[in-house]
PDB file of N, CA and C in Angstrom:
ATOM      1  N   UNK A   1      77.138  69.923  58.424  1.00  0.00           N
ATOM      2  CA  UNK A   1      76.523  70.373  57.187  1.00  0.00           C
ATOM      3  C   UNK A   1      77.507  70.103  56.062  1.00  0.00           C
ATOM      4  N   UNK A   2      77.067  69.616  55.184  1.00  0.00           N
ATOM      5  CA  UNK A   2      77.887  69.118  54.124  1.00  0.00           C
ATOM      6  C   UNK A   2      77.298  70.461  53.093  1.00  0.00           C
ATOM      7  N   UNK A   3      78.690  71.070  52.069  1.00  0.00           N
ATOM      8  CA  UNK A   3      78.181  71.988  50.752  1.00  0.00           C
ATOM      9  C   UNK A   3      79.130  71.190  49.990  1.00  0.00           C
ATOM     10  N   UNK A   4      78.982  71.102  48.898  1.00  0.00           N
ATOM     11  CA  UNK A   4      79.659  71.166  47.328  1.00  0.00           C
ATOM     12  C   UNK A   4      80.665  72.109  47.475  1.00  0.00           C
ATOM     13  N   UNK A   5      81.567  71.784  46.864  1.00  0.00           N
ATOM     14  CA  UNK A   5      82.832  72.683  46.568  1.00  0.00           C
ATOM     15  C   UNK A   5      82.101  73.723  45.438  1.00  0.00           C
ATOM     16  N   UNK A   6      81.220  74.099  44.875  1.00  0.00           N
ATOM     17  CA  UNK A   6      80.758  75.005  43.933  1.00  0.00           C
ATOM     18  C   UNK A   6      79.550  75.545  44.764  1.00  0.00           C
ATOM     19  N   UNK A   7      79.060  75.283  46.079  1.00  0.00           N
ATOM     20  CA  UNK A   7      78.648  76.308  47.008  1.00  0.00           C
ATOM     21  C   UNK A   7      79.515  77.099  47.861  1.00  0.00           C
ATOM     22  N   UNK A   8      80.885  75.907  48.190  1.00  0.00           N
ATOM     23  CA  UNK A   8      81.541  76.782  48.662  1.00  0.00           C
ATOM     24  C   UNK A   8      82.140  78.012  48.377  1.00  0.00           C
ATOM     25  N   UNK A   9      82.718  77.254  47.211  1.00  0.00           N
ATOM     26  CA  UNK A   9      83.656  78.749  46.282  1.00  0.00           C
ATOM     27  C   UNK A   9      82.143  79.678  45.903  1.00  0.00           C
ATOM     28  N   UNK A  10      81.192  79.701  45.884  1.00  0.00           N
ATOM     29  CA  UNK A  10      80.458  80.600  46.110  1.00  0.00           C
ATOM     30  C   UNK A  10      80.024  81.533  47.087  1.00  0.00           C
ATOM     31  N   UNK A  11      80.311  81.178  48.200  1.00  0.00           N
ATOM     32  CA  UNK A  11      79.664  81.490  49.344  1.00  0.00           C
ATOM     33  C   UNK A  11      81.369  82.477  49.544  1.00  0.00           C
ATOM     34  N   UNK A  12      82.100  81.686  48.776  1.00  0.00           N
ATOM     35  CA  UNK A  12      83.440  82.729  49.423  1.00  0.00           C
ATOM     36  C   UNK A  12      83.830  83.737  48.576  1.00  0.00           C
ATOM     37  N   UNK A  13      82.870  83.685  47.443  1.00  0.00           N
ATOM     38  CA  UNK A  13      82.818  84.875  46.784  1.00  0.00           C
ATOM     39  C   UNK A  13      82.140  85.766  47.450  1.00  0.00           C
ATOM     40  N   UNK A  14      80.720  85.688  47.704  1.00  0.00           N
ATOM     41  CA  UNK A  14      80.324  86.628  48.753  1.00  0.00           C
ATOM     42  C   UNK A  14      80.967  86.837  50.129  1.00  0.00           C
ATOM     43  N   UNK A  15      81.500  86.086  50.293  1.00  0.00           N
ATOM     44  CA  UNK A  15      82.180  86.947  51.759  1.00  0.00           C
ATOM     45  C   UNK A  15      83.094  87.555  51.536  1.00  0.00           C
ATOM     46  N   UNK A  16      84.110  87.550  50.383  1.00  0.00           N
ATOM     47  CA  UNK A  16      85.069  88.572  49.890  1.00  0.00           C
ATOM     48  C   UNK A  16      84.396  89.670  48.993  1.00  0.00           C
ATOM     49  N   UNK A  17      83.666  89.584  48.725  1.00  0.00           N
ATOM     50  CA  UNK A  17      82.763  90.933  48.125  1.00  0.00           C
ATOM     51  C   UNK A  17      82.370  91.522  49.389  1.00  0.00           C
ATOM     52  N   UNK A  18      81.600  91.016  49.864  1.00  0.00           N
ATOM     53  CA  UNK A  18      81.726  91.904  51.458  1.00  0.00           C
ATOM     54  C   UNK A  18      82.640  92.895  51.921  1.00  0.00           C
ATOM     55  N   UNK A  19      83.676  91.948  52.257  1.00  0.00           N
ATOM     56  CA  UNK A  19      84.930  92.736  52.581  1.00  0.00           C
ATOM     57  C   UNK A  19      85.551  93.291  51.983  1.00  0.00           C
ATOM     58  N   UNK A  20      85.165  93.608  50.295  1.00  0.00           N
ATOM     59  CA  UNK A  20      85.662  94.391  49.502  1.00  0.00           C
ATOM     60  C   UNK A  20      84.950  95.887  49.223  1.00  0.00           C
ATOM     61  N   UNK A  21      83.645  95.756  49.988  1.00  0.00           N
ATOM     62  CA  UNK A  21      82.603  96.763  49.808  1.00  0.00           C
ATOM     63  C   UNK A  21      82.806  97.198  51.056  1.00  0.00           C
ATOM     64  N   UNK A  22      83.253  96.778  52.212  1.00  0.00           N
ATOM     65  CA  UNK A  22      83.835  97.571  53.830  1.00  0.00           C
ATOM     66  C   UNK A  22      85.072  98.422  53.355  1.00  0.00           C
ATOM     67  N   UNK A  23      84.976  99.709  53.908  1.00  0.00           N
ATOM     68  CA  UNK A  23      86.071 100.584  53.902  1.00  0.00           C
ATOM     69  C   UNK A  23      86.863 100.118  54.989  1.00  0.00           C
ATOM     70  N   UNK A  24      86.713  99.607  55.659  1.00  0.00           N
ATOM     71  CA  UNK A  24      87.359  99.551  57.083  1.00  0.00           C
ATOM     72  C   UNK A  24      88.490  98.389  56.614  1.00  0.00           C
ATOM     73  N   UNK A  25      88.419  97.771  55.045  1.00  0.00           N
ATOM     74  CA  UNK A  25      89.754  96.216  54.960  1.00  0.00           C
ATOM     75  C   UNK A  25      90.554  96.729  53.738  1.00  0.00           C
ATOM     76  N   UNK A  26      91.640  96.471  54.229  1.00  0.00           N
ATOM     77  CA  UNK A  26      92.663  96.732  53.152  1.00  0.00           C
ATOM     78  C   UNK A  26      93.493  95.634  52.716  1.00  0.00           C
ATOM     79  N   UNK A  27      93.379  95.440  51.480  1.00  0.00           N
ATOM     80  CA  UNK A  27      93.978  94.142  51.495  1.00  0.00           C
ATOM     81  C   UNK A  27      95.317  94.282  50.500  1.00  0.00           C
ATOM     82  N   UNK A  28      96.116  92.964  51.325  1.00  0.00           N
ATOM     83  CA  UNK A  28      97.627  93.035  51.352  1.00  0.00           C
ATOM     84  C   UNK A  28      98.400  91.961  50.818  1.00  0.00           C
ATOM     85  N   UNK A  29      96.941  91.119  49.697  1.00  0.00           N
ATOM     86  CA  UNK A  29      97.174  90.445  48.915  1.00  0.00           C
ATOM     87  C   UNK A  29      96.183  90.374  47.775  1.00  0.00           C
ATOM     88  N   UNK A  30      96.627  89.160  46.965  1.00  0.00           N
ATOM     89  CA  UNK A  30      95.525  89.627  45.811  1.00  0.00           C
ATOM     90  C   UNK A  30      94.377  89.206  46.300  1.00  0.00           C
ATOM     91  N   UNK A  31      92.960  89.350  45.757  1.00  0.00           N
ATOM     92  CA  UNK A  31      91.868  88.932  45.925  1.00  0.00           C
ATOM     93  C   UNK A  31      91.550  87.626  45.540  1.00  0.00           C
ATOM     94  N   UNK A  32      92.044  86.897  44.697  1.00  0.00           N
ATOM     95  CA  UNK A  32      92.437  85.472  44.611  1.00  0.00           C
ATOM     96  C   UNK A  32      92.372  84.529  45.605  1.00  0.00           C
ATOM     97  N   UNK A  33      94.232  85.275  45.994  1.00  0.00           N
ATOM     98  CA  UNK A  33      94.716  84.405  47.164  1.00  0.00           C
ATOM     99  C   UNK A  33      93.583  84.103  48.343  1.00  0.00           C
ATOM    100  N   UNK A  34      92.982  85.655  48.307  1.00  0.00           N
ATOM    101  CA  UNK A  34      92.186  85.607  49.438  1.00  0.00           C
ATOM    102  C   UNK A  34      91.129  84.512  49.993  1.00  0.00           C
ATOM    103  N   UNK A  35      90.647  84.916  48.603  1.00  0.00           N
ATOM    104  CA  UNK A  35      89.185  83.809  48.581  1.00  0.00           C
ATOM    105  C   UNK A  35      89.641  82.451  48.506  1.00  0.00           C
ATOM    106  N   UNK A  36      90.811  82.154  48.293  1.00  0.00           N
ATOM    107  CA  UNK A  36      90.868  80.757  48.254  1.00  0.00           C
ATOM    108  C   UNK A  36      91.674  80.332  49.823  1.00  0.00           C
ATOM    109  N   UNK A  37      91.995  81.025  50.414  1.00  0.00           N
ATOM    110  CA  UNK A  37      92.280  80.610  51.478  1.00  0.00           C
ATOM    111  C   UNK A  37      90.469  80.733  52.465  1.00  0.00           C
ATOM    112  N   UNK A  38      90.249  81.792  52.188  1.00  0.00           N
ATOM    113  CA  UNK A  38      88.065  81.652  52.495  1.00  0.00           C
ATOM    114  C   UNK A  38      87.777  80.283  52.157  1.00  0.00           C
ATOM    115  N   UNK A  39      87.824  79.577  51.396  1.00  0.00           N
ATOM    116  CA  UNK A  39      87.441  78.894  51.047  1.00  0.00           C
ATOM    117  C   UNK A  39      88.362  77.365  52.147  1.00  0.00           C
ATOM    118  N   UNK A  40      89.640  77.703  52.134  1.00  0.00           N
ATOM    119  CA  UNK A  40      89.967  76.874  53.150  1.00  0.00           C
ATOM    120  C   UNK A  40      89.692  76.914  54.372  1.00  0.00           C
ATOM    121  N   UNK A  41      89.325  77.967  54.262  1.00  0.00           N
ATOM    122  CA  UNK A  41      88.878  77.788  56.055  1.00  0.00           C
ATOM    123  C   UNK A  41      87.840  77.322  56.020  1.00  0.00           C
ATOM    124  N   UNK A  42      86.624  77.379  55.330  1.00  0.00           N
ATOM    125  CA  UNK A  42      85.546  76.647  55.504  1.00  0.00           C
ATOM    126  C   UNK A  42      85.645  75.319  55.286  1.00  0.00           C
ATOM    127  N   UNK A  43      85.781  74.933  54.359  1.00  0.00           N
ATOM    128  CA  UNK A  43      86.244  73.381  54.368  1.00  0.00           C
ATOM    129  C   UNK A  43      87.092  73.080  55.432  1.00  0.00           C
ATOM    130  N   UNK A  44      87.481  73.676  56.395  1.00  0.00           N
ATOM    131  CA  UNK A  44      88.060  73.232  57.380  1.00  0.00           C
ATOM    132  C   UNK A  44      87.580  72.820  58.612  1.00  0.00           C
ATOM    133  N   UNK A  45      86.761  73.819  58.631  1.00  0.00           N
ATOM    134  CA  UNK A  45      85.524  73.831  59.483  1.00  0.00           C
ATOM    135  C   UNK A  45      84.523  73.345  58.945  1.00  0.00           C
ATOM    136  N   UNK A  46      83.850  73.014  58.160  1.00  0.00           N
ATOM    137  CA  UNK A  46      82.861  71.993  57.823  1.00  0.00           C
ATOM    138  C   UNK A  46      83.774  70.624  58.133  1.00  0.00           C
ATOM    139  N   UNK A  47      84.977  70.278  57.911  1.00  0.00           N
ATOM    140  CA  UNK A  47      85.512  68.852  58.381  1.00  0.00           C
ATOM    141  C   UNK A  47      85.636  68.733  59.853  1.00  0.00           C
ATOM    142  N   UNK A  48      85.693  69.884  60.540  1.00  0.00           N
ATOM    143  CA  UNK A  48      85.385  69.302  61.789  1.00  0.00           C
ATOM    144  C   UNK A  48      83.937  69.562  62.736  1.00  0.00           C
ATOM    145  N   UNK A  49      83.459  69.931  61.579  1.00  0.00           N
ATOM    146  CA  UNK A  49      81.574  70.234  61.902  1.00  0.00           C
ATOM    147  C   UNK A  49      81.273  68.676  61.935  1.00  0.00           C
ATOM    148  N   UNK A  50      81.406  67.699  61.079  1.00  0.00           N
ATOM    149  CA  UNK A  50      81.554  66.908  60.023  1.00  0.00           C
ATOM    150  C   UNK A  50      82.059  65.887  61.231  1.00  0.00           C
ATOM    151  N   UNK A  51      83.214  65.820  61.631  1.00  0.00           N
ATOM    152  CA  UNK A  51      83.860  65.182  63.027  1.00  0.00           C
ATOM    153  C   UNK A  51      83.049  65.217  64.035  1.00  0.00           C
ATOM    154  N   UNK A  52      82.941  65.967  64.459  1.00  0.00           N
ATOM    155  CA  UNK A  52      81.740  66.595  65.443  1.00  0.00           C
ATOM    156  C   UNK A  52      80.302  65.805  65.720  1.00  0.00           C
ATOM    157  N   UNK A  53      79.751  65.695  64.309  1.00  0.00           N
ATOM    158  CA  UNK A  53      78.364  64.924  64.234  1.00  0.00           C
ATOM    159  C   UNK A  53      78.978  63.278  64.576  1.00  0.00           C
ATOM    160  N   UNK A  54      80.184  62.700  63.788  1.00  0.00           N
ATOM    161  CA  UNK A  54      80.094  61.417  63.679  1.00  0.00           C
ATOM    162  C   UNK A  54      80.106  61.100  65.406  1.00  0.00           C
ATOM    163  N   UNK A  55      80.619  62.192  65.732  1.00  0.00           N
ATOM    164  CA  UNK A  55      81.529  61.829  67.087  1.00  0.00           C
ATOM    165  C   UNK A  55      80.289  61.237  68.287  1.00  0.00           C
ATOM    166  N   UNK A  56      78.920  62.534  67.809  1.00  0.00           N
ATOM    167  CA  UNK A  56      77.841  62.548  68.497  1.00  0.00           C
ATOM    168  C   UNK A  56      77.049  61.778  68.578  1.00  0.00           C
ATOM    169  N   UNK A  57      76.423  61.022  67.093  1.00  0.00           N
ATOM    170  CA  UNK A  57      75.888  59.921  66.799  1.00  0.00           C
ATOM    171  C   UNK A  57      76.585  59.115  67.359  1.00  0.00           C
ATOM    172  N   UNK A  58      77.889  58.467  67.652  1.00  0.00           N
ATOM    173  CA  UNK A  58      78.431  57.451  68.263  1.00  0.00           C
ATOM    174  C   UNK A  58      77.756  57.538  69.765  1.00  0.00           C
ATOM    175  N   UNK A  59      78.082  58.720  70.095  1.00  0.00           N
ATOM    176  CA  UNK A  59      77.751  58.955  71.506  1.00  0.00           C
ATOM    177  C   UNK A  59      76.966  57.883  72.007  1.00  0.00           C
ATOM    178  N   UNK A  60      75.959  58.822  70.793  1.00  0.00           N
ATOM    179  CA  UNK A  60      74.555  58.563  71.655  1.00  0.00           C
ATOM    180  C   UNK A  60      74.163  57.095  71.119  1.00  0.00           C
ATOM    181  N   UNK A  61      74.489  56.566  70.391  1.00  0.00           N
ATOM    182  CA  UNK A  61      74.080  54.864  69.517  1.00  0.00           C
ATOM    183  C   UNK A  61      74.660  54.068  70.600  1.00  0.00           C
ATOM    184  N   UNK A  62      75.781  54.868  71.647  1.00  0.00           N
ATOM    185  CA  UNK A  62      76.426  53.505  72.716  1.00  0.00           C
ATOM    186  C   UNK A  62      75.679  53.860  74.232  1.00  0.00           C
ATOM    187  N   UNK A  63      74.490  54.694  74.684  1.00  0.00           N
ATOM    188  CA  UNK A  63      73.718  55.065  75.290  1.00  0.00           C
ATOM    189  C   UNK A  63      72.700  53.558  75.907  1.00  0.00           C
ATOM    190  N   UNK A  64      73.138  52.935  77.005  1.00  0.00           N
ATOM    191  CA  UNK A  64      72.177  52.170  77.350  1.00  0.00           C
ATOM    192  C   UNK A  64      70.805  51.868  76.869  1.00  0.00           C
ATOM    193  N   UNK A  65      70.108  53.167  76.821  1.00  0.00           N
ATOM    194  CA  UNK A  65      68.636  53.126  76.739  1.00  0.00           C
ATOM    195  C   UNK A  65      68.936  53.334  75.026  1.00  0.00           C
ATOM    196  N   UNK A  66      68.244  52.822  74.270  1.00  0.00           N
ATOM    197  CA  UNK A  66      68.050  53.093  72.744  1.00  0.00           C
ATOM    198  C   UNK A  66      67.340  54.066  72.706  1.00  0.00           C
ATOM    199  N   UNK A  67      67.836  55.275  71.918  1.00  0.00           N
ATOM    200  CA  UNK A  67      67.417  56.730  71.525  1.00  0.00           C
ATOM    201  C   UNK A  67      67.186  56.556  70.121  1.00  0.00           C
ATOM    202  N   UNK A  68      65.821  56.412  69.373  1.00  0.00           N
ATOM    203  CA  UNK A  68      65.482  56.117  68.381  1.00  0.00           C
ATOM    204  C   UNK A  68      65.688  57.773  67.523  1.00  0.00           C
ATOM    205  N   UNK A  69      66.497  57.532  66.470  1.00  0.00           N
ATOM    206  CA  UNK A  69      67.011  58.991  65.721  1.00  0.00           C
ATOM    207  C   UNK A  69      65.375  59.419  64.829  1.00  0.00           C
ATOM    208  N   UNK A  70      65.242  60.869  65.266  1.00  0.00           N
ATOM    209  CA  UNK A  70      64.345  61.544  64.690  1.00  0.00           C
ATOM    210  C   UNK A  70      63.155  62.075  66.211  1.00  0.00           C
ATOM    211  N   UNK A  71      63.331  61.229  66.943  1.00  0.00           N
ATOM    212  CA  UNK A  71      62.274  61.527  67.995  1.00  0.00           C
ATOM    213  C   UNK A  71      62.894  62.539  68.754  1.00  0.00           C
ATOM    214  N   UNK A  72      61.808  63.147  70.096  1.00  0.00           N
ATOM    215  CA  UNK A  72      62.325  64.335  70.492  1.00  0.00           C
ATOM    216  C   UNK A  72      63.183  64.342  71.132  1.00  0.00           C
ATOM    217  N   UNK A  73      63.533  63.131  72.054  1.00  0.00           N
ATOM    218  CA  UNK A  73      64.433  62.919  72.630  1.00  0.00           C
ATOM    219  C   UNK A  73      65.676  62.769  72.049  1.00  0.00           C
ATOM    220  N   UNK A  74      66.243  62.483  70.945  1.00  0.00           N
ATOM    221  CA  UNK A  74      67.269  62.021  70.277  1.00  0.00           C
ATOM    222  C   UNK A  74      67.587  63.436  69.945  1.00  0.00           C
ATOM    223  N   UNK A  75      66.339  64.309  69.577  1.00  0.00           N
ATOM    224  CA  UNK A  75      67.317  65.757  68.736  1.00  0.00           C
ATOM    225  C   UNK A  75      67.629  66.480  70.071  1.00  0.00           C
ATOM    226  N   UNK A  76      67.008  66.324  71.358  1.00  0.00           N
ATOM    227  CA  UNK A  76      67.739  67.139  72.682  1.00  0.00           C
ATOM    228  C   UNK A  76      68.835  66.658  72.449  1.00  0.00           C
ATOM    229  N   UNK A  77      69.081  65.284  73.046  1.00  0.00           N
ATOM    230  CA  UNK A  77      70.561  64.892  73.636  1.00  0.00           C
ATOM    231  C   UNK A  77      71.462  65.245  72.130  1.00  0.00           C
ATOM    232  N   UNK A  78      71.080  65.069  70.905  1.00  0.00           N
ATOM    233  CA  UNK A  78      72.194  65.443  69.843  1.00  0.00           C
ATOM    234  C   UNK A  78      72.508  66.641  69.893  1.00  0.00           C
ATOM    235  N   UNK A  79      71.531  67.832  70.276  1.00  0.00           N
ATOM    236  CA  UNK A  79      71.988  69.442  70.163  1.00  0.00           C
ATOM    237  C   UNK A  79      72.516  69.735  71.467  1.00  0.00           C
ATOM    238  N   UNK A  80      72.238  69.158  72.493  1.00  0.00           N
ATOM    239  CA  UNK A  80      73.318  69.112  73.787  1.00  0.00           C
ATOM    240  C   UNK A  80      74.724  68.489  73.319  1.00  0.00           C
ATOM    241  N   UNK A  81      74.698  67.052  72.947  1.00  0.00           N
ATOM    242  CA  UNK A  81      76.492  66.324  72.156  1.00  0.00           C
ATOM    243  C   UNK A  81      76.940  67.667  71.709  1.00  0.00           C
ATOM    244  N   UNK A  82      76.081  67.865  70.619  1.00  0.00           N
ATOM    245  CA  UNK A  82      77.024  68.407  69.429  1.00  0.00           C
ATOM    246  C   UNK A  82      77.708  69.780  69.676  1.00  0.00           C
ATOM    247  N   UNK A  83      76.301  70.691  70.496  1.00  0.00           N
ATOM    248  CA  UNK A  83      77.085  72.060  71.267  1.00  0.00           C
ATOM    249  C   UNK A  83      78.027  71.775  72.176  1.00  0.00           C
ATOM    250  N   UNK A  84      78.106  70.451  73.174  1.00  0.00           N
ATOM    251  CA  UNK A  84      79.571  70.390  73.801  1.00  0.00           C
ATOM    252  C   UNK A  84      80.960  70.281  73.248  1.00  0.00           C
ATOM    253  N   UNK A  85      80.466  69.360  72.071  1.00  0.00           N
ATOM    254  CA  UNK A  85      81.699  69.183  70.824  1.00  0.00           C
ATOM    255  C   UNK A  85      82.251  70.612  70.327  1.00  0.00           C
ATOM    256  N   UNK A  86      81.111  71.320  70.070  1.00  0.00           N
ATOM    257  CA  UNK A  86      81.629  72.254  69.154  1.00  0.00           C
ATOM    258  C   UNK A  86      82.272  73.249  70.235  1.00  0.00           C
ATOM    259  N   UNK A  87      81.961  73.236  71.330  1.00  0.00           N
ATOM    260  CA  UNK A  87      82.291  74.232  72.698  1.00  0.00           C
ATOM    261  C   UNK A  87      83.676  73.429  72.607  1.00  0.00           C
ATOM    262  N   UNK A  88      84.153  72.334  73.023  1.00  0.00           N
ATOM    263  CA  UNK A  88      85.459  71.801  72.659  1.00  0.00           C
ATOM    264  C   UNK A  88      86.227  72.034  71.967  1.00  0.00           C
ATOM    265  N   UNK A  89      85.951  72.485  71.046  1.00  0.00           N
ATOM    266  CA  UNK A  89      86.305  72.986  69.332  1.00  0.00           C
ATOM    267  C   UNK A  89      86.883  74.361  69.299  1.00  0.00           C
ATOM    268  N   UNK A  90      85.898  75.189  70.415  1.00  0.00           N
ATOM    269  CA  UNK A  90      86.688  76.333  70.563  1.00  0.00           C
ATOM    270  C   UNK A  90      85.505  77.103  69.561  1.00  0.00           C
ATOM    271  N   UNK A  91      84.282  76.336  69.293  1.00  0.00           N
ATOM    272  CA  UNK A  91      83.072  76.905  68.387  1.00  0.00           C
ATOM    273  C   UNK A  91      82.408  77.234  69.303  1.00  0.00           C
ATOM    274  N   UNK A  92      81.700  78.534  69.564  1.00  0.00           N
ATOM    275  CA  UNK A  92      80.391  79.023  70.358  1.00  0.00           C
ATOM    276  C   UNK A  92      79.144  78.959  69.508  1.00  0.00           C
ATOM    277  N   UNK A  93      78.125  78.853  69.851  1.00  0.00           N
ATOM    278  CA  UNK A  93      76.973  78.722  69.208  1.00  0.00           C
ATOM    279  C   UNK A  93      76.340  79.521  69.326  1.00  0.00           C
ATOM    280  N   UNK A  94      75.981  80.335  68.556  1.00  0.00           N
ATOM    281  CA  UNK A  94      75.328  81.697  68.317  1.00  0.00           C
ATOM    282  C   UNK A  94      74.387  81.619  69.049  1.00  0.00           C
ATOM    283  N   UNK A  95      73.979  82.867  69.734  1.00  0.00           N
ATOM    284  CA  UNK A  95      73.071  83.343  70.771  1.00  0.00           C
ATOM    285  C   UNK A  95      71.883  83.268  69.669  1.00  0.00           C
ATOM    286  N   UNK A  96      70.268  82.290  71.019  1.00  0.00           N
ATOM    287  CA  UNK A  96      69.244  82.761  70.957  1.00  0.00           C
ATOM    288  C   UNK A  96      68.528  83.284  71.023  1.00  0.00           C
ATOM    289  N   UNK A  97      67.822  84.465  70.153  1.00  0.00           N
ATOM    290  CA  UNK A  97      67.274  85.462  70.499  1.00  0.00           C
ATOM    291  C   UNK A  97      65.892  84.992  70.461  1.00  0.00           C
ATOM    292  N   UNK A  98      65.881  86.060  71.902  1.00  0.00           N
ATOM    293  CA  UNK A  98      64.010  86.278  72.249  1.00  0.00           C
ATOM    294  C   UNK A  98      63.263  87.272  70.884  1.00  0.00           C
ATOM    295  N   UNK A  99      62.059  86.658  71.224  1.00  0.00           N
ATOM    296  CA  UNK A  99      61.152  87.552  69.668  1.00  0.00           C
ATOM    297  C   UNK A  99      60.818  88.433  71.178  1.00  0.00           C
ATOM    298  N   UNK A 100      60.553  89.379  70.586  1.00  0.00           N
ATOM    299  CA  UNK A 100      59.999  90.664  71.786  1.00  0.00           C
ATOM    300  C   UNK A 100      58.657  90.438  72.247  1.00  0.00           C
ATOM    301  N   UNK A 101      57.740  90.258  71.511  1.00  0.00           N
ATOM    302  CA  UNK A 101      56.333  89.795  71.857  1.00  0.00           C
ATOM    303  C   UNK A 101      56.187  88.225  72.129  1.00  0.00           C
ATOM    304  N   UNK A 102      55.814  87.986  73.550  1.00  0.00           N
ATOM    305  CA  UNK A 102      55.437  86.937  74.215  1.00  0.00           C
ATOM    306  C   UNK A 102      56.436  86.206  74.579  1.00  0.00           C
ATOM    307  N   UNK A 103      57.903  86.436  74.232  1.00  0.00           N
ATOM    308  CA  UNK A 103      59.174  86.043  74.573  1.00  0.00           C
ATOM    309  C   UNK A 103      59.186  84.143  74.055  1.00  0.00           C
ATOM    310  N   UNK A 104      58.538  84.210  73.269  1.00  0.00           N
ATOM    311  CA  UNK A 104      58.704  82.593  72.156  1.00  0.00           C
ATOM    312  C   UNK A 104      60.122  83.033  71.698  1.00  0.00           C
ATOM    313  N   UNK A 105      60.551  81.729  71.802  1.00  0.00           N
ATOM    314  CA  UNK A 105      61.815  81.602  70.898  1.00  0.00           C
ATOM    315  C   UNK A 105      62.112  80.814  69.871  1.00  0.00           C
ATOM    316  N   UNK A 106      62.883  81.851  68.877  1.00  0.00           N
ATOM    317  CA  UNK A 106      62.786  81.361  67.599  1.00  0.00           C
ATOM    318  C   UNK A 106      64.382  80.651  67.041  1.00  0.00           C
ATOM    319  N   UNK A 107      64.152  79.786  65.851  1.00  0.00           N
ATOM    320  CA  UNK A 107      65.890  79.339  65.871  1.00  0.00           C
ATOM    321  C   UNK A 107      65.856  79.598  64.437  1.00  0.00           C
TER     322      UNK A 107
END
């Protein structure tokens, strides 16, 4: 997933407002510093989100059988690549939850 550096520094405003509205964080620097290191970590992790995809698309483009991108087959084997990548990464992929009625699952 690619953001703009002016979604990011947004998005890391809200997550330090967050943690500024939890009683449970005390912080032991300025609020500045903070958010701008927030902000590095995401850009850090979007660059290897970012790694991750190129890595997958290669994968699968050197795949004997031609996996035409967009069909159903191409988005299995890419969300299988990409969750092994990111499992490599030391990234878990957030649990799918069952809807309670009729046990469909939603993403």
């Amino acid at each position: 997933m690619r953001l703009s550096r002016e979604k990011t520094v947004r998005l890391s405003h809200k997550v330090l407002d967050f943690l500024v509205s939890s009683p449970d964080v005390d912080f032991i620097e300025d609020r500045d510093t903070i958010r701008h290191e927030i902000v590095n970590i995401f850009t850090s992790l979007l660059k290897l989100e970012e790694q991750v995809d190129t890595e997958v698309r290669a994968k699968i483009s050197s795949q004997k059988k031609e996996i035409l991108e967009g069909s159903e087959e191409w988005d299995i084997v890419y969300r299988k690549y990409y969750s092994e990548g990111m499992k490599r990464l030391g990234v878990e992929e957030a649990p799918r939850r069952e809807r309670a009625a009729g046990g469909d699952r939603h993403y």
